[in-house]
N, C-alpha and C. Protein backbone atom coordinates (compact mmCIF):
# COMPACT_ATOMS: atom_id res chain seq x y z
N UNK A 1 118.21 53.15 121.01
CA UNK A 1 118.01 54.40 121.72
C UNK A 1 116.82 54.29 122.68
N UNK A 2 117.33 53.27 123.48
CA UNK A 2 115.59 53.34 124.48
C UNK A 2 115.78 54.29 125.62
N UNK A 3 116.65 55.17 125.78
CA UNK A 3 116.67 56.54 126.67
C UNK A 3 115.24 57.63 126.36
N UNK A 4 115.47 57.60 124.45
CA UNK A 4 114.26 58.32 124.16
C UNK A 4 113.14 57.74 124.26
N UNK A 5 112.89 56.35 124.76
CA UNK A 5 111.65 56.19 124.59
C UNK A 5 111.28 56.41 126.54
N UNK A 6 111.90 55.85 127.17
CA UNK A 6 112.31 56.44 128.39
C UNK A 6 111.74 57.24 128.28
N UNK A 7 112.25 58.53 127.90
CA UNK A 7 111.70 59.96 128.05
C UNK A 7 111.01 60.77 127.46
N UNK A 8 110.68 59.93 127.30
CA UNK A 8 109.07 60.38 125.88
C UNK A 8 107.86 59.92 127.13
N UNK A 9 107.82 58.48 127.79
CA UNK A 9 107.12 58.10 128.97
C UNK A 9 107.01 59.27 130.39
N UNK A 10 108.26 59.26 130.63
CA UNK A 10 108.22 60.24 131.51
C UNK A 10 108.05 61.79 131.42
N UNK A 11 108.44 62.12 130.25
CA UNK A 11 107.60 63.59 130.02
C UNK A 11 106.18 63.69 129.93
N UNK A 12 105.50 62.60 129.30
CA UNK A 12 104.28 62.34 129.11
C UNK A 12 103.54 62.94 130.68
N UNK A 13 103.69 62.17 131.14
CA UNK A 13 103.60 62.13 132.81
C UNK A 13 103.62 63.16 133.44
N UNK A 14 105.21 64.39 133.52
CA UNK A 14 105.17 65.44 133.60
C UNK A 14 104.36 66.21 133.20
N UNK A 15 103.91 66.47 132.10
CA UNK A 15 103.33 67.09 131.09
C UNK A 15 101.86 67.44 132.02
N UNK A 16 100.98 65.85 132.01
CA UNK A 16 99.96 65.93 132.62
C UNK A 16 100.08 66.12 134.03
N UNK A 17 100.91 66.05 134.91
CA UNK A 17 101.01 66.56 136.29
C UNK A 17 100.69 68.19 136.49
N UNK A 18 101.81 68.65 135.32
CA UNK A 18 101.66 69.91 135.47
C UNK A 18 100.39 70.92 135.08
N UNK A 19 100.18 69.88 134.15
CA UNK A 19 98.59 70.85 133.35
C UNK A 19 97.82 70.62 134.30
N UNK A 20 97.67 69.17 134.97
CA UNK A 20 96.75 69.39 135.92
C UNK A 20 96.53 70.24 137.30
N UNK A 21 97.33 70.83 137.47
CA UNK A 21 97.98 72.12 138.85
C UNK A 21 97.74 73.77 137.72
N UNK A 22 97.57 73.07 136.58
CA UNK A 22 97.51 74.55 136.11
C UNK A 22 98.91 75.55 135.64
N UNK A 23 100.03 74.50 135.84
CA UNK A 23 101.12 74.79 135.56
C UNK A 23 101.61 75.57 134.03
N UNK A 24 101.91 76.85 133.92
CA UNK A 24 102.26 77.07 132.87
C UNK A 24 103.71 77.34 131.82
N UNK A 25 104.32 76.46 132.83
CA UNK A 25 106.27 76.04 132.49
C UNK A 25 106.46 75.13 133.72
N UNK A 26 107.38 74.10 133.07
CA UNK A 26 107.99 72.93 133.86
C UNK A 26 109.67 73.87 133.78
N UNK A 27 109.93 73.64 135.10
CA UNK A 27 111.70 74.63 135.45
C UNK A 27 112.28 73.46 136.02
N UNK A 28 111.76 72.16 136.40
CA UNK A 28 112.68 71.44 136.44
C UNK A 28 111.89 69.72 136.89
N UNK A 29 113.05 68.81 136.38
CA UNK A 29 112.65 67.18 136.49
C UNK A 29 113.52 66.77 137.07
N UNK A 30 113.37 65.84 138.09
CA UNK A 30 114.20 64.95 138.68
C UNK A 30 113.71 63.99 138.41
N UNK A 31 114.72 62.97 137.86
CA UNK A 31 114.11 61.53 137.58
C UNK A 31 115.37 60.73 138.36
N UNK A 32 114.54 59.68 138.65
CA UNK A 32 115.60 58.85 139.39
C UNK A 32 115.80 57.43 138.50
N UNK A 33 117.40 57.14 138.61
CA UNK A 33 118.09 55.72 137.60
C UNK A 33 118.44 54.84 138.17
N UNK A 34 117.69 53.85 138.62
CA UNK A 34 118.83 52.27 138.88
C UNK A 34 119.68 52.16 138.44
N UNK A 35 120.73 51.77 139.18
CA UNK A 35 121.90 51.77 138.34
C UNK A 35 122.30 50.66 137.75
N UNK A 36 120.90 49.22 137.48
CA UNK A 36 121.08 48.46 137.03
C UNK A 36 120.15 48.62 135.74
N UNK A 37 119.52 49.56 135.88
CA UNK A 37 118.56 49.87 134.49
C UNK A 37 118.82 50.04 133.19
N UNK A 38 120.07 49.95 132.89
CA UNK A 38 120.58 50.09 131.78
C UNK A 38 120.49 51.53 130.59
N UNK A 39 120.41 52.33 131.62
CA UNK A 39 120.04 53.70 131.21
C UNK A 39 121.18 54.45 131.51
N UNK A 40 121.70 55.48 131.26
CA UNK A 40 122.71 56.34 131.22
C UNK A 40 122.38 57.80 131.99
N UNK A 41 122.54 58.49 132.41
CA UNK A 41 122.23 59.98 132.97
C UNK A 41 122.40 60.69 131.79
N UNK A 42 123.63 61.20 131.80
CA UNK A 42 123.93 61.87 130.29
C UNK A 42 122.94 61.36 129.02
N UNK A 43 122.43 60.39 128.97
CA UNK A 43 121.51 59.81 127.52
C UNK A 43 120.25 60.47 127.76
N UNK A 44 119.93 60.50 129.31
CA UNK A 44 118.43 60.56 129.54
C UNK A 44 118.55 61.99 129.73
N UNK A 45 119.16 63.10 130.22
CA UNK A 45 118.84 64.14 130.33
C UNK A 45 119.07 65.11 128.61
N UNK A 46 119.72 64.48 128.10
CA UNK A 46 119.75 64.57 126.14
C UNK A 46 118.03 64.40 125.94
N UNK A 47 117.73 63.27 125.74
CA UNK A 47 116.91 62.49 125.28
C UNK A 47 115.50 63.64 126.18
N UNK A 48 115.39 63.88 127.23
CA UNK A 48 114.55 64.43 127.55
C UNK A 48 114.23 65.73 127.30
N UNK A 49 115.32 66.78 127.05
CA UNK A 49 115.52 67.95 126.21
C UNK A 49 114.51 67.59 124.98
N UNK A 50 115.19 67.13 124.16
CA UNK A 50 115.15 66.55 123.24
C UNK A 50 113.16 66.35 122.99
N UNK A 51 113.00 65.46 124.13
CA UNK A 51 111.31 64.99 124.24
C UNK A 51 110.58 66.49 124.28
N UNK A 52 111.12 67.09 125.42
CA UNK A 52 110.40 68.31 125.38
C UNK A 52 110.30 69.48 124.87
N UNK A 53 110.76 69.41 123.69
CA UNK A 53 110.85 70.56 122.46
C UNK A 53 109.55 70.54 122.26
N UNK A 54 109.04 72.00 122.26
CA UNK A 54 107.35 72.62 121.96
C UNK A 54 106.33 72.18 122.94
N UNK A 55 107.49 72.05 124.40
CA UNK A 55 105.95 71.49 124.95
C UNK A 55 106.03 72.32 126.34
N UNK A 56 105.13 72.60 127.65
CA UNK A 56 105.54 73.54 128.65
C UNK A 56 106.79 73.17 129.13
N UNK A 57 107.48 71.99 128.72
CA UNK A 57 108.80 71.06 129.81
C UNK A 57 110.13 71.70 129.02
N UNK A 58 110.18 72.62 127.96
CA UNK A 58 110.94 72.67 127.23
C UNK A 58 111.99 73.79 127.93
N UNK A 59 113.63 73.54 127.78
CA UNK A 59 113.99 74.27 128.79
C UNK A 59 114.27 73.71 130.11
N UNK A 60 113.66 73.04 130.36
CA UNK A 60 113.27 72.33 132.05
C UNK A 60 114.97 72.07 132.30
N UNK A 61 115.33 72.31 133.60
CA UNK A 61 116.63 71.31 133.93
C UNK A 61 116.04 70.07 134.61
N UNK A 62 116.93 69.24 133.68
CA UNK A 62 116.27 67.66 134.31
C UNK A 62 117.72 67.12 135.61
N UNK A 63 117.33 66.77 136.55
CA UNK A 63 118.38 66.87 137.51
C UNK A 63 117.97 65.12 137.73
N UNK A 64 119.23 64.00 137.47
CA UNK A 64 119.08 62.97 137.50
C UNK A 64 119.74 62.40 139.34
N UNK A 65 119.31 61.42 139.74
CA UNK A 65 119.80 60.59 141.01
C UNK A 65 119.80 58.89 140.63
N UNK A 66 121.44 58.89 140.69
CA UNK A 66 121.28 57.27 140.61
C UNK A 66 121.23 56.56 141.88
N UNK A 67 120.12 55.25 142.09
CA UNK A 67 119.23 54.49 143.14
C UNK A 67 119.44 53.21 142.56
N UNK A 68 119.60 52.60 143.97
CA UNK A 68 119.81 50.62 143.69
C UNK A 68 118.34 50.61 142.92
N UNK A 69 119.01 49.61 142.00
CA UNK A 69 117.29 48.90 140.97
C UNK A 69 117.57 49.00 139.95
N UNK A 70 116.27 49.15 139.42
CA UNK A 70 116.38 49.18 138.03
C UNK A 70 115.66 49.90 137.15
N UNK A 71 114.54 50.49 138.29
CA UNK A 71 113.53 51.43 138.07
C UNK A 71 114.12 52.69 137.59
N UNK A 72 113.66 53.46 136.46
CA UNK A 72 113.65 54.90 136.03
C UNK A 72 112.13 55.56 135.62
N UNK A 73 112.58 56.78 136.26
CA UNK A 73 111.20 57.50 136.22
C UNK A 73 111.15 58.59 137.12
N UNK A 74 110.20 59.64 137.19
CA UNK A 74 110.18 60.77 137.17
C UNK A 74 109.72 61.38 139.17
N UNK A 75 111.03 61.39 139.69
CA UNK A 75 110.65 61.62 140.83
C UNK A 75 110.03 63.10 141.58
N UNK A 76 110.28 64.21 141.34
CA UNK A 76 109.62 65.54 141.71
C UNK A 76 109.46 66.16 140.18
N UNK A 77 108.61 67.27 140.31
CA UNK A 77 108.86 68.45 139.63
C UNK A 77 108.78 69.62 140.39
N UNK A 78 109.31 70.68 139.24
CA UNK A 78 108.75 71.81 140.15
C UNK A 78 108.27 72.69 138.41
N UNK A 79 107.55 73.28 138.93
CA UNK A 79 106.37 73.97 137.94
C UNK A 79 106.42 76.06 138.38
N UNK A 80 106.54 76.15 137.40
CA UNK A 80 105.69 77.68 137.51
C UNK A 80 104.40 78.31 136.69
């Protein structure tokens, strides 16, 4: 299950982006997937739900884009 660990990294990240703006709810994640990364869309937007239970990200719609590579990780947010 390395989706969740995936997205345990990238919420992390979120998390502190947003606290640092003062953010008091994450409404949405875009993360972007190589489509050689061996990661799934459907796994990672589970898995990130999932990460963000009890935390401001919880709720969040995570809106995925698959990109040549292999890189995954957390391309915008948006915060309220």
């Amino acid at each position: 299950m390395h989706e969740l660990a995936a997205a345990q990294d990238m919420l992390k990240t979120v998390i502190q982006a947003a606290e640092k703006h003062g953010a008091k709810r994450v409404a949405v994640i875009r993360v972007k997937i190589g489509e050689h990364s061996g990661h799934e869309a459907p796994n990672i937007v589970d898995m990130m739900g999932l990460a963000a239970e009890g935390t401001i990200a919880e709720g969040a719609t995570v809106e995925t884009t698959l990109v040549p590579g292999t890189e995954v990780g957390v391309e915008d947010i948006e915060v309220e």
